[in-house]
PDB file of N, CA and C in Angstrom:
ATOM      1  N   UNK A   1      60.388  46.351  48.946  1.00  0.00           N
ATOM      2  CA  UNK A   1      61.350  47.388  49.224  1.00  0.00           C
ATOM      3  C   UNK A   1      61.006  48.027  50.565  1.00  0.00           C
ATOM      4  N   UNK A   2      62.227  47.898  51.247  1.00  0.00           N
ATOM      5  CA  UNK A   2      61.468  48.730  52.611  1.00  0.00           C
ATOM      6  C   UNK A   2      62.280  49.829  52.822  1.00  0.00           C
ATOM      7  N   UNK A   3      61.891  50.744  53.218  1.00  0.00           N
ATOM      8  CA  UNK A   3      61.820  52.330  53.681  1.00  0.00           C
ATOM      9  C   UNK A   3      61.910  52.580  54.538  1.00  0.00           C
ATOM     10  N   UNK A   4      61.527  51.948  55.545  1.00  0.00           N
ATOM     11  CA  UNK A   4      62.064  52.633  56.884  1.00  0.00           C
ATOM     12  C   UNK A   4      62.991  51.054  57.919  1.00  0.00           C
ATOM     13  N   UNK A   5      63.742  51.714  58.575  1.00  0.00           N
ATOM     14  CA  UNK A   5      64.656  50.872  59.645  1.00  0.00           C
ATOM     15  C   UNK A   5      64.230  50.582  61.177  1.00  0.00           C
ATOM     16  N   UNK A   6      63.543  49.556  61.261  1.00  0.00           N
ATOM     17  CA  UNK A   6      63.419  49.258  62.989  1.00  0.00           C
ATOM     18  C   UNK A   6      64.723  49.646  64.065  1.00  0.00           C
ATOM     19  N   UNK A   7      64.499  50.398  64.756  1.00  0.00           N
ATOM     20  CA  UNK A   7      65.411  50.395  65.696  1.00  0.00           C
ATOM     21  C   UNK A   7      65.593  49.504  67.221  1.00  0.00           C
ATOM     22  N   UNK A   8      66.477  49.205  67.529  1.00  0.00           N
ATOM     23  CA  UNK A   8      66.363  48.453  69.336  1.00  0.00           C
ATOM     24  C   UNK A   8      66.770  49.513  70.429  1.00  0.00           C
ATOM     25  N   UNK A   9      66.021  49.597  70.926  1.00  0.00           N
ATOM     26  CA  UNK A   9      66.200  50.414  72.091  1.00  0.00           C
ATOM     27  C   UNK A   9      67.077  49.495  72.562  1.00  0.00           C
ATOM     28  N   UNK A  10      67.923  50.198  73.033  1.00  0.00           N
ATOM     29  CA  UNK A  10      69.330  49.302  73.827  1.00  0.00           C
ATOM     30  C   UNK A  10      69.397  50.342  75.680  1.00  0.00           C
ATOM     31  N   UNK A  11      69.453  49.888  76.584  1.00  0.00           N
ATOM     32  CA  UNK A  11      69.626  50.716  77.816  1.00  0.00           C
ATOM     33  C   UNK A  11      71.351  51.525  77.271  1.00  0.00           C
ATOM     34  N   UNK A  12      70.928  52.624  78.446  1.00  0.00           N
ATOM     35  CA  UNK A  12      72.278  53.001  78.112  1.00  0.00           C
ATOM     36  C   UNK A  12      73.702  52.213  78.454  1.00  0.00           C
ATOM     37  N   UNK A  13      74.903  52.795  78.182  1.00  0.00           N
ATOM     38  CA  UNK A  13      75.757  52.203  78.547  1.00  0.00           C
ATOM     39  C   UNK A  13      76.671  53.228  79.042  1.00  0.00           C
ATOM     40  N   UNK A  14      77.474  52.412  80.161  1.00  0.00           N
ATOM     41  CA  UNK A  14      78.279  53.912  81.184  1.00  0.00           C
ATOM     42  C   UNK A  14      79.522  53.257  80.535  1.00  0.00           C
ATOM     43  N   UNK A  15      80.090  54.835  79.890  1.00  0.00           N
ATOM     44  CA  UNK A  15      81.153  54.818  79.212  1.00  0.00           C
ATOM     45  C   UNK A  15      82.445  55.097  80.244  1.00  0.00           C
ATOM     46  N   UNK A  16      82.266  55.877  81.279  1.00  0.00           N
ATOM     47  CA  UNK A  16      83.110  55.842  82.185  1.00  0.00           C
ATOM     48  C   UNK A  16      82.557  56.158  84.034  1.00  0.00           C
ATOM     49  N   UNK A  17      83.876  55.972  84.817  1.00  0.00           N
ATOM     50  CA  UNK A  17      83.100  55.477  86.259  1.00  0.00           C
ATOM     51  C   UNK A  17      82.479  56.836  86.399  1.00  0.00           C
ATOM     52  N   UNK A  18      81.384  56.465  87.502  1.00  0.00           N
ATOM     53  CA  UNK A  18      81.123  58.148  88.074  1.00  0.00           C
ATOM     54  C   UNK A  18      81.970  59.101  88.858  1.00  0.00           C
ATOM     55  N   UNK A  19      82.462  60.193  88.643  1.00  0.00           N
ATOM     56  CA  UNK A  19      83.229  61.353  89.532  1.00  0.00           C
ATOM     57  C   UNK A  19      83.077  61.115  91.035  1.00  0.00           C
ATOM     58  N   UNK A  20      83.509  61.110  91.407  1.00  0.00           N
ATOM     59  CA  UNK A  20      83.264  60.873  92.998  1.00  0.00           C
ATOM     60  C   UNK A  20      84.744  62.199  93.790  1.00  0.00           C
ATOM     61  N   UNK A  21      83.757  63.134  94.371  1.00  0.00           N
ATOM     62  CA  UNK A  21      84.385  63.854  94.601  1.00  0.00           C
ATOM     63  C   UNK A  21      84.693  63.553  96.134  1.00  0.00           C
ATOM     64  N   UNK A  22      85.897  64.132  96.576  1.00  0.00           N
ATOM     65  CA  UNK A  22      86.804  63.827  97.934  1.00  0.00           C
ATOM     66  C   UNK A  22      86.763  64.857  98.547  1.00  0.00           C
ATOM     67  N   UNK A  23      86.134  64.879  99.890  1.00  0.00           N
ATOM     68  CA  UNK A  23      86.169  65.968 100.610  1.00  0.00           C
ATOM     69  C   UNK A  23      87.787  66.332 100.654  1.00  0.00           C
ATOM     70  N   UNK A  24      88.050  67.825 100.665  1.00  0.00           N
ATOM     71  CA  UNK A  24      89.661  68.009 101.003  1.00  0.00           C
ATOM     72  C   UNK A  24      89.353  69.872 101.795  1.00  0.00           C
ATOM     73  N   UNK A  25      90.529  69.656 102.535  1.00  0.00           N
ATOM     74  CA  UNK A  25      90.523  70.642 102.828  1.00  0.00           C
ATOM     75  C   UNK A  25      90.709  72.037 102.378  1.00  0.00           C
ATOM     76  N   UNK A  26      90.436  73.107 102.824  1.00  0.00           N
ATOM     77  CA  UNK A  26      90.636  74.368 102.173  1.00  0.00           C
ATOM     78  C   UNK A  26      90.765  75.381 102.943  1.00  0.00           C
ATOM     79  N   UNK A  27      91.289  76.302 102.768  1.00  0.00           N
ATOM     80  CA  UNK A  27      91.007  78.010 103.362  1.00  0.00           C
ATOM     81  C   UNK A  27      90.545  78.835 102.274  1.00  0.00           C
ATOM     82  N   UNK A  28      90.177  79.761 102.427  1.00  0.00           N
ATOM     83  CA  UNK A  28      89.766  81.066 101.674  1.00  0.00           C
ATOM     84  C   UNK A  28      89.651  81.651 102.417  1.00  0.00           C
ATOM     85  N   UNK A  29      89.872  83.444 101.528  1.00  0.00           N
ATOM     86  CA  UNK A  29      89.522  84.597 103.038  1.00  0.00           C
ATOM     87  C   UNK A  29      89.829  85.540 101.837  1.00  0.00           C
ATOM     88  N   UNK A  30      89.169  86.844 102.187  1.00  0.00           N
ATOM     89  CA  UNK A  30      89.144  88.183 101.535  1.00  0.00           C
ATOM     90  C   UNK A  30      88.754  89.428 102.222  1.00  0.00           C
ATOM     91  N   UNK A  31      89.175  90.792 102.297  1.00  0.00           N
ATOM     92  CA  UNK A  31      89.069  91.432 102.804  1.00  0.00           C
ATOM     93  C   UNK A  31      89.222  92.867 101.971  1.00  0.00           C
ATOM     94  N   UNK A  32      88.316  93.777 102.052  1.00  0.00           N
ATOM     95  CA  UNK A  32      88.328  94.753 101.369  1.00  0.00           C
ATOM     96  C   UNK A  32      87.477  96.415 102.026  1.00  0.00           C
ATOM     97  N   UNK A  33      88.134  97.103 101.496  1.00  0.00           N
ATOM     98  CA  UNK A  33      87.371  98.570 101.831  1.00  0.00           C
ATOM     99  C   UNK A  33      87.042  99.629 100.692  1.00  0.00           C
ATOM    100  N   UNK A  34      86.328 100.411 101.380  1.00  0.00           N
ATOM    101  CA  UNK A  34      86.772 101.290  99.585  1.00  0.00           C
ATOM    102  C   UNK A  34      87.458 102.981 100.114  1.00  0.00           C
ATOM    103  N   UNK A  35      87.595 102.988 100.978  1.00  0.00           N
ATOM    104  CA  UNK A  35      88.648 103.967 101.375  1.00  0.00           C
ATOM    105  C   UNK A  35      87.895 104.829 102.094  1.00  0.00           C
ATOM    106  N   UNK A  36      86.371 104.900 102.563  1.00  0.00           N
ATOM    107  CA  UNK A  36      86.009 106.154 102.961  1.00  0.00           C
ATOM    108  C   UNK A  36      85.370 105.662 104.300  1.00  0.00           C
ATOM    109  N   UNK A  37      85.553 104.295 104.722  1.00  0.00           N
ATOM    110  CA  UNK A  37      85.373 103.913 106.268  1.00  0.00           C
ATOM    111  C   UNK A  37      84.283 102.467 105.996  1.00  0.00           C
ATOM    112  N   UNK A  38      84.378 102.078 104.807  1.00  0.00           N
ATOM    113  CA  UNK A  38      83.533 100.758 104.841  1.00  0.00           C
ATOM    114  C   UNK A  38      84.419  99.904 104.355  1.00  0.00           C
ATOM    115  N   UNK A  39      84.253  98.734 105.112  1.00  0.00           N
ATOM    116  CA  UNK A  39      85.061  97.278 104.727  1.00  0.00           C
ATOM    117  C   UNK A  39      84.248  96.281 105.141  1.00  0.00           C
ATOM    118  N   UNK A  40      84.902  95.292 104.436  1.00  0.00           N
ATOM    119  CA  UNK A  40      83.760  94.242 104.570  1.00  0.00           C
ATOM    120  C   UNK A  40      85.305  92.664 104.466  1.00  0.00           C
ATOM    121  N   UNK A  41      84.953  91.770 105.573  1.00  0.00           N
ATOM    122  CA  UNK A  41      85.950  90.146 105.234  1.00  0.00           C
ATOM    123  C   UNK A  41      85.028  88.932 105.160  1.00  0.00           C
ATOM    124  N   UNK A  42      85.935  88.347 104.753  1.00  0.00           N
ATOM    125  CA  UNK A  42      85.144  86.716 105.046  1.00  0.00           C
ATOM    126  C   UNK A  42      86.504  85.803 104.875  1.00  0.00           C
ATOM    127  N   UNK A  43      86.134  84.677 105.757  1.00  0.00           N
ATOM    128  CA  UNK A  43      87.442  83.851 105.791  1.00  0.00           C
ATOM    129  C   UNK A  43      86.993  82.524 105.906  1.00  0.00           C
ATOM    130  N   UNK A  44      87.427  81.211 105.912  1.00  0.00           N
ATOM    131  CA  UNK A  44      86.719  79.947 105.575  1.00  0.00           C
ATOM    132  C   UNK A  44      87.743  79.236 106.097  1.00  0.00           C
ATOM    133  N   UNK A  45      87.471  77.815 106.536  1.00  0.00           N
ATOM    134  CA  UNK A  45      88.448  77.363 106.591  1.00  0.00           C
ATOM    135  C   UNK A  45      87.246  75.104 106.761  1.00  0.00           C
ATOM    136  N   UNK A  46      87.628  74.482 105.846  1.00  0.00           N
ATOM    137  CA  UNK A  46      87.055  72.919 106.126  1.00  0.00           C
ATOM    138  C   UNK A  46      88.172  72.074 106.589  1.00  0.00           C
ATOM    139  N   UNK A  47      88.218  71.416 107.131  1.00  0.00           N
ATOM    140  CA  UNK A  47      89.310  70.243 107.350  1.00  0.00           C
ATOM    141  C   UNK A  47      89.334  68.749 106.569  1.00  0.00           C
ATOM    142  N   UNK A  48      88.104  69.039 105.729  1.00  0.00           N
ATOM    143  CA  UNK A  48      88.506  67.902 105.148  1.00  0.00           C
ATOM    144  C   UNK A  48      87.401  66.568 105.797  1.00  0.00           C
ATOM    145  N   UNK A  49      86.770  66.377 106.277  1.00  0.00           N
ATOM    146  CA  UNK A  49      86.233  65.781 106.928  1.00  0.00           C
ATOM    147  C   UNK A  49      84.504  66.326 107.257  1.00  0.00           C
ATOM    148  N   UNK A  50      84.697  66.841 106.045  1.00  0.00           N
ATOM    149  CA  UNK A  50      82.773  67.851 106.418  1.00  0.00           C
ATOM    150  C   UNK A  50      82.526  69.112 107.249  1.00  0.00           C
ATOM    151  N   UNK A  51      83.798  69.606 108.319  1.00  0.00           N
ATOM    152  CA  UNK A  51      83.603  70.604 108.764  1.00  0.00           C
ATOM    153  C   UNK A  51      83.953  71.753 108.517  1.00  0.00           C
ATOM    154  N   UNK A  52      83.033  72.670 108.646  1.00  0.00           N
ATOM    155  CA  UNK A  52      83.755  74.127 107.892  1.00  0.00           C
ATOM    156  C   UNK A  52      83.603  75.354 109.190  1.00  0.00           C
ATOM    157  N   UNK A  53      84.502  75.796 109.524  1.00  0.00           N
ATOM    158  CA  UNK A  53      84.426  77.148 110.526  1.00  0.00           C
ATOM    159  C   UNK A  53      84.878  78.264 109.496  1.00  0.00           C
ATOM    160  N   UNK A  54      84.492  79.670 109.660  1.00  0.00           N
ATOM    161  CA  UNK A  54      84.410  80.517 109.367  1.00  0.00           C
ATOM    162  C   UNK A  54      83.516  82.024 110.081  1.00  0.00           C
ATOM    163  N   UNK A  55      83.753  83.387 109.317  1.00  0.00           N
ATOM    164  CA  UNK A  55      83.648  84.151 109.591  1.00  0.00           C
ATOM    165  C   UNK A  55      83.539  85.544 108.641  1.00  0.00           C
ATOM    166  N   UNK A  56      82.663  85.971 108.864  1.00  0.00           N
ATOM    167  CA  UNK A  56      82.658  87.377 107.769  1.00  0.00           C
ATOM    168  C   UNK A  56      81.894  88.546 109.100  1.00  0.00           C
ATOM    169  N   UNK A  57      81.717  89.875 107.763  1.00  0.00           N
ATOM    170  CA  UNK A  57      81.792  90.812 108.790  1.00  0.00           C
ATOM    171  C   UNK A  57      81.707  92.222 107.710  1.00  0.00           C
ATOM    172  N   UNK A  58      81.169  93.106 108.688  1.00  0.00           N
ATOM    173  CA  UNK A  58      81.377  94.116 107.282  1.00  0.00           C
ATOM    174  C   UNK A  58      81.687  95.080 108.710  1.00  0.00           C
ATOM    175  N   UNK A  59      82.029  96.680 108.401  1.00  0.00           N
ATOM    176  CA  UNK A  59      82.121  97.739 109.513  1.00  0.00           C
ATOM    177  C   UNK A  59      81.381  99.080 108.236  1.00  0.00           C
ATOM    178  N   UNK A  60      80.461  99.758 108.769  1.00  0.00           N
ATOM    179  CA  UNK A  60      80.040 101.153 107.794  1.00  0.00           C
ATOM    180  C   UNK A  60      80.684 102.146 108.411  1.00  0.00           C
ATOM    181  N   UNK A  61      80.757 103.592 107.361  1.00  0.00           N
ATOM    182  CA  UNK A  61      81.561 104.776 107.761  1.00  0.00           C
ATOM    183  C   UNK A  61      80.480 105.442 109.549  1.00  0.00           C
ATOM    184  N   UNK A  62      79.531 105.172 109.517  1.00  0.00           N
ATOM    185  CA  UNK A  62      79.150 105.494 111.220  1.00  0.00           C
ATOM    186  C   UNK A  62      79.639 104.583 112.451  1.00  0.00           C
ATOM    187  N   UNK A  63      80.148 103.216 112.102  1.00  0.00           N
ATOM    188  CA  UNK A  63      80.787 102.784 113.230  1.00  0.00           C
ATOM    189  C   UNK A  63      79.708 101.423 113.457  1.00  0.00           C
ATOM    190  N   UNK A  64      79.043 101.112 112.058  1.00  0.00           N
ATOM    191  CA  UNK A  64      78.029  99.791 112.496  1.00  0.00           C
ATOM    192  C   UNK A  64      78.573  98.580 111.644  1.00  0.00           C
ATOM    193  N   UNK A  65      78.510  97.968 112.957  1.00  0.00           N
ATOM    194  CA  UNK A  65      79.627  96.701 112.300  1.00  0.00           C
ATOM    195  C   UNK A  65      78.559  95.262 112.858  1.00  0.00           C
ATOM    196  N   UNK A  66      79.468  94.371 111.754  1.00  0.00           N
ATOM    197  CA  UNK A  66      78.290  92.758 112.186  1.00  0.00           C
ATOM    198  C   UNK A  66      79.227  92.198 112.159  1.00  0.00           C
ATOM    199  N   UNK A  67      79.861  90.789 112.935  1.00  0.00           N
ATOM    200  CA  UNK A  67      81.077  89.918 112.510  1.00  0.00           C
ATOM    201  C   UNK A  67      79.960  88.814 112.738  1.00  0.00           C
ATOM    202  N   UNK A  68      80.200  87.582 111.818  1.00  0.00           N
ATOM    203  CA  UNK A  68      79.323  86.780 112.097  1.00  0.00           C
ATOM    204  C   UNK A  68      80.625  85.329 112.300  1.00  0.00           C
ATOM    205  N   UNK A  69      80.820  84.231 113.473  1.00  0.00           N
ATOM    206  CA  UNK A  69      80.959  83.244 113.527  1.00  0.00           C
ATOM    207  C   UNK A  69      80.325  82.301 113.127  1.00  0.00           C
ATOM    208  N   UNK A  70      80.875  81.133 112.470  1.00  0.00           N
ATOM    209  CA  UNK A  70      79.838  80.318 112.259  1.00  0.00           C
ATOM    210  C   UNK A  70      80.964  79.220 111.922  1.00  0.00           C
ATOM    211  N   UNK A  71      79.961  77.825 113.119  1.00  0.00           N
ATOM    212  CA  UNK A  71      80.532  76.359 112.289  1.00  0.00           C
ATOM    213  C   UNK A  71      79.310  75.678 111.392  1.00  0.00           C
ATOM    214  N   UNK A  72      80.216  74.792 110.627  1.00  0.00           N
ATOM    215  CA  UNK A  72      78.955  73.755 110.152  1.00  0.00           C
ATOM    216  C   UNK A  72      79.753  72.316 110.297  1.00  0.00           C
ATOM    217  N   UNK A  73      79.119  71.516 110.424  1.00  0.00           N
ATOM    218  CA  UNK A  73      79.425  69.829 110.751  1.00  0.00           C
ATOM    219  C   UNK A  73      78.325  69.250 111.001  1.00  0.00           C
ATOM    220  N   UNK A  74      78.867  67.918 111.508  1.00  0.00           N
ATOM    221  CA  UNK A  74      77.563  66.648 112.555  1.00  0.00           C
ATOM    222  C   UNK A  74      76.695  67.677 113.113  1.00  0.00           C
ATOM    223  N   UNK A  75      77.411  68.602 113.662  1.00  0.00           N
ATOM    224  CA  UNK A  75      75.946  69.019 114.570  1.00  0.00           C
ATOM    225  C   UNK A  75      74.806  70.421 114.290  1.00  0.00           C
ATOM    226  N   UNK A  76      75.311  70.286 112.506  1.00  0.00           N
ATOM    227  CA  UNK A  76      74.499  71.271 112.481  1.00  0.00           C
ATOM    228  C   UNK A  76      75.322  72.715 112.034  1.00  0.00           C
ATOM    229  N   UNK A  77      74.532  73.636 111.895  1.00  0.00           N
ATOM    230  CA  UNK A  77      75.124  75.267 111.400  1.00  0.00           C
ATOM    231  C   UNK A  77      74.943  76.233 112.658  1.00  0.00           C
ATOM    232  N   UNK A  78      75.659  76.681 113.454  1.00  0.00           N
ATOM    233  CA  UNK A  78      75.759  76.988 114.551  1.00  0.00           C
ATOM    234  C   UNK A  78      76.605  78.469 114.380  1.00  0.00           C
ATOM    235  N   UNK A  79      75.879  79.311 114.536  1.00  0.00           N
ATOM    236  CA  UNK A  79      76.577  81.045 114.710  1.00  0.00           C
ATOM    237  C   UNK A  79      76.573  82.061 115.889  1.00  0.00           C
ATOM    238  N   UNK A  80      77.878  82.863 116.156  1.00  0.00           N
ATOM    239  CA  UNK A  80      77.760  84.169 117.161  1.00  0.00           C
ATOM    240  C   UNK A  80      77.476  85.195 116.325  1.00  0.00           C
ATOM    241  N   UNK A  81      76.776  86.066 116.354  1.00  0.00           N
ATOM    242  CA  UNK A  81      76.667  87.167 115.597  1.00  0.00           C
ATOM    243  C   UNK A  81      76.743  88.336 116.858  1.00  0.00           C
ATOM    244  N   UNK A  82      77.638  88.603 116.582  1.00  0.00           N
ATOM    245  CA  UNK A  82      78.054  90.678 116.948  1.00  0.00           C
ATOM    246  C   UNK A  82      78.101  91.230 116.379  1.00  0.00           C
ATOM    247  N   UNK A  83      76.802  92.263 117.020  1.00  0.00           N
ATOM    248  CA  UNK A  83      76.534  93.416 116.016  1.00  0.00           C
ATOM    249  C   UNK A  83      76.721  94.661 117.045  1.00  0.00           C
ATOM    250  N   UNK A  84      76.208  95.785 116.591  1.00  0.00           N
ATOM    251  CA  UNK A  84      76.113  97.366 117.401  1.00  0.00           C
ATOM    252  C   UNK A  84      74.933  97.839 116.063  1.00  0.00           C
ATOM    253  N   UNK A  85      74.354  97.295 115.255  1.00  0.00           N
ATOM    254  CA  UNK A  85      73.875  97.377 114.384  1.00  0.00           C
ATOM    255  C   UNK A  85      72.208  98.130 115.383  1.00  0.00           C
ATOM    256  N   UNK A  86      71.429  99.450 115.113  1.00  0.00           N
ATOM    257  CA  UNK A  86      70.352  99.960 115.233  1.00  0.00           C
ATOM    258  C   UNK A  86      69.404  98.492 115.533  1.00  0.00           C
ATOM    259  N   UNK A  87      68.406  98.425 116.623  1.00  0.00           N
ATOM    260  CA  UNK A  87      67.183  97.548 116.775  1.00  0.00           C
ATOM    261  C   UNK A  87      67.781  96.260 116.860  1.00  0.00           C
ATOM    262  N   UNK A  88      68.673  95.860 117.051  1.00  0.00           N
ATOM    263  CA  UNK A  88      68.939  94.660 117.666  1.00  0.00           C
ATOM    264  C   UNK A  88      68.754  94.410 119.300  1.00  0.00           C
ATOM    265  N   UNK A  89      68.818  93.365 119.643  1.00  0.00           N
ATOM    266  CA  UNK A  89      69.065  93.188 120.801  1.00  0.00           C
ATOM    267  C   UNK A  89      69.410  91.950 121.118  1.00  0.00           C
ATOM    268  N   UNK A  90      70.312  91.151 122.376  1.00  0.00           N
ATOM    269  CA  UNK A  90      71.237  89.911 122.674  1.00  0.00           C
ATOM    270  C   UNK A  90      69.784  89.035 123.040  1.00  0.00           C
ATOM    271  N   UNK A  91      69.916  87.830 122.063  1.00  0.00           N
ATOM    272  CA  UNK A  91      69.390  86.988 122.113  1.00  0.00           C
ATOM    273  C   UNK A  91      69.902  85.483 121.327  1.00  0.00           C
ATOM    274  N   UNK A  92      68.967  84.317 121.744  1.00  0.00           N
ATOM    275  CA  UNK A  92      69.301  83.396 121.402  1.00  0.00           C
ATOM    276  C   UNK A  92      68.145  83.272 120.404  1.00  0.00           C
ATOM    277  N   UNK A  93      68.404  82.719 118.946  1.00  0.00           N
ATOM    278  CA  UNK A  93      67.432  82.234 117.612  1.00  0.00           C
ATOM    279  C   UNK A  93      67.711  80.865 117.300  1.00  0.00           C
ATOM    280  N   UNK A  94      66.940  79.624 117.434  1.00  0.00           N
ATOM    281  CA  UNK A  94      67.817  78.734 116.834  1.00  0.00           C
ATOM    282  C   UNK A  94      69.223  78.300 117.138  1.00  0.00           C
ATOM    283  N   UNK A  95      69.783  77.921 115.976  1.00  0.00           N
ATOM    284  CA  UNK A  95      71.190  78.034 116.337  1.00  0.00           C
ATOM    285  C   UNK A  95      71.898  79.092 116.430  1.00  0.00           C
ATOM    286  N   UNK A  96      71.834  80.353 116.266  1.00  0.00           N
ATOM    287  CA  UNK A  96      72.344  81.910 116.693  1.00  0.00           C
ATOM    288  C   UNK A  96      72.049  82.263 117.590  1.00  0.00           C
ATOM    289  N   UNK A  97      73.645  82.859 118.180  1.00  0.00           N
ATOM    290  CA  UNK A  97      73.483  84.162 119.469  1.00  0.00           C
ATOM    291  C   UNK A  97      73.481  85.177 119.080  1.00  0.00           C
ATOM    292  N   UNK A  98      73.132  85.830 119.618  1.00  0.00           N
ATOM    293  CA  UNK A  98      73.387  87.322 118.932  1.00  0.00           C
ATOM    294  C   UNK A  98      73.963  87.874 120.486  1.00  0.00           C
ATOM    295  N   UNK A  99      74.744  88.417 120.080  1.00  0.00           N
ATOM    296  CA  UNK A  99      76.179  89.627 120.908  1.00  0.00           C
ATOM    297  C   UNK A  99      75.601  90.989 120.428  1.00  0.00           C
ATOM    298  N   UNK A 100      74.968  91.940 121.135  1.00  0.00           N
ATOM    299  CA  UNK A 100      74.612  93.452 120.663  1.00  0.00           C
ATOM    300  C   UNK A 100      75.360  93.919 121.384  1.00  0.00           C
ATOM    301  N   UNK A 101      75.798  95.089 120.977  1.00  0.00           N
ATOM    302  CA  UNK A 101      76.649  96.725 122.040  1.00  0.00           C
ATOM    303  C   UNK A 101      75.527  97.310 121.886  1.00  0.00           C
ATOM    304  N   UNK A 102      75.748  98.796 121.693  1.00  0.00           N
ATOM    305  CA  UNK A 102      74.981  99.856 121.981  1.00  0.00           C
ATOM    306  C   UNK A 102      75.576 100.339 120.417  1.00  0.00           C
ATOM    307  N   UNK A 103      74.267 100.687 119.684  1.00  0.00           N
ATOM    308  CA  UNK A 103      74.557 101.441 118.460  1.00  0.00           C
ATOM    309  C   UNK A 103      75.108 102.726 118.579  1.00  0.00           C
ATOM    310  N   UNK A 104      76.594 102.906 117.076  1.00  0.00           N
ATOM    311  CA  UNK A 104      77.113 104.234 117.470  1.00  0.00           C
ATOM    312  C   UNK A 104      76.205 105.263 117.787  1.00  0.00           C
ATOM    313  N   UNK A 105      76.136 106.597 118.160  1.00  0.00           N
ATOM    314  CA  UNK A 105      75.430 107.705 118.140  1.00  0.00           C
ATOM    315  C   UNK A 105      75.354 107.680 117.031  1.00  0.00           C
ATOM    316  N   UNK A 106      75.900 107.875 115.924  1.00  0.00           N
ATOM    317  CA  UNK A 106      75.913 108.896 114.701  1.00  0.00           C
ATOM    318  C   UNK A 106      74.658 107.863 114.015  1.00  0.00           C
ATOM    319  N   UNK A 107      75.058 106.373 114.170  1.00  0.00           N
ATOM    320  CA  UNK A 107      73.834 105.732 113.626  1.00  0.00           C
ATOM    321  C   UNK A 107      72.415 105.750 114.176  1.00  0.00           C
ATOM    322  N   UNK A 108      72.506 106.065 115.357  1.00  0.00           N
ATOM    323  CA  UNK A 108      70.998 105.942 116.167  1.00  0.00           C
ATOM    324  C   UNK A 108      70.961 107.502 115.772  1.00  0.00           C
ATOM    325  N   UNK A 109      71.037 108.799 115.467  1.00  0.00           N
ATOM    326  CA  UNK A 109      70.616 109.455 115.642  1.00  0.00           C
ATOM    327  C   UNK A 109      69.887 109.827 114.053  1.00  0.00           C
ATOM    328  N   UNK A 110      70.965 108.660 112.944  1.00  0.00           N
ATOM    329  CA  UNK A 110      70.352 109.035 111.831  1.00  0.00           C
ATOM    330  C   UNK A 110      68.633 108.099 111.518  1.00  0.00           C
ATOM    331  N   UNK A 111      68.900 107.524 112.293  1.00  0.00           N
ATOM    332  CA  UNK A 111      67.272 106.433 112.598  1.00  0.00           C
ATOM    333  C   UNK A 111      66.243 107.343 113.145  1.00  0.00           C
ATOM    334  N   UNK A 112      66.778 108.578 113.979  1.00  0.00           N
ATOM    335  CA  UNK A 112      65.843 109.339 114.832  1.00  0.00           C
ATOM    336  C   UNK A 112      64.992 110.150 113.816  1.00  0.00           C
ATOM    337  N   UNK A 113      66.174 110.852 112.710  1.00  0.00           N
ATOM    338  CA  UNK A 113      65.583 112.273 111.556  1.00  0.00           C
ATOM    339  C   UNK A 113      64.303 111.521 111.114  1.00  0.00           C
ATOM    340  N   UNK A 114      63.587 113.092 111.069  1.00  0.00           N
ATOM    341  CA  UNK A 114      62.245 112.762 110.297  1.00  0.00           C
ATOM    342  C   UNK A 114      62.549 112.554 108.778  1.00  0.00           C
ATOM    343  N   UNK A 115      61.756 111.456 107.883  1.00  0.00           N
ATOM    344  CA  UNK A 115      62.156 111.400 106.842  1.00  0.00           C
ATOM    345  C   UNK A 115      61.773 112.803 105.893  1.00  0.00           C
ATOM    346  N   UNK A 116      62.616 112.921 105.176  1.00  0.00           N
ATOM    347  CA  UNK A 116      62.038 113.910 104.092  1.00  0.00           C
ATOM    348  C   UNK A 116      61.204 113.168 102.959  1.00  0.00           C
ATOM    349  N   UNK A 117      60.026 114.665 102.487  1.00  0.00           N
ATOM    350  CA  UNK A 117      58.980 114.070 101.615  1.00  0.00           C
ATOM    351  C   UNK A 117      59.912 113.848 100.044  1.00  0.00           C
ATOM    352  N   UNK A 118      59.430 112.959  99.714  1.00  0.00           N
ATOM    353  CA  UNK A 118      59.676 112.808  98.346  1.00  0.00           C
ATOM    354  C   UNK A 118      59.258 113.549  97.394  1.00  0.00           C
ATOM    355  N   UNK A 119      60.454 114.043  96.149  1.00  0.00           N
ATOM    356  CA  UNK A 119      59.447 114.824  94.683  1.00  0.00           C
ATOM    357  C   UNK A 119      59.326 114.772  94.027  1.00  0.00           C
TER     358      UNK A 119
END
């Protein structure tokens, strides 16, 4: 009398083809504030072919804003960044430029206050 059942390992078997996804093109984009001087976008755009250009960006209620350019493709991830953003300054990183203005007053001067002690 036997009790237990030999099994065969069998390899698997592909029940259907693999997904093969198709580059296609697209846009996206969004843009929002909340009413008291901050907003923030971003926008996208691929062609279908691996490349994607785009752009985002925010602005705060003192007047400090970042927009960032950027491609990606063959040659890589490649960005302009403009800012007015405190302690920056125009330089080249890698693949980023950086574009500086001159930070608003209202922001450089809140960088200046002595901090208050904590309680």
């Amino acid at each position: 009398m036997r009790m237990f059942h030999t099994v065969e390992s069998q390899s698997p078997q592909l029940i259907t083809a693999p997904v093969i996804e198709l580059q296609r093109p697209y846009n996206f984009g969004f843009e929002f504030g909340d009413g008291l001087g901050m907003s923030q976008y971003r926008h996208e755009t691929a062609d279908g072919t691996g490349s994607v250009k785009g752009s985002y960006g925010y602005l705060d209620p003192l007047g400090v804003f970042r927009n960032v350019d950027y491609v990606a493709g063959t040659d890589g991830f490649k960005t302009i960044i403009r800012s007015n953003e405190p302690g920056l300054s125009n330089h080249v990183a890698a693949d980023a430029t950086y574009i500086v203005r001159p930070a608003p007053p209202a922001a450089a001067a809140q960088g200046l206050r002595k901090a208050a002690p904590l309680k």
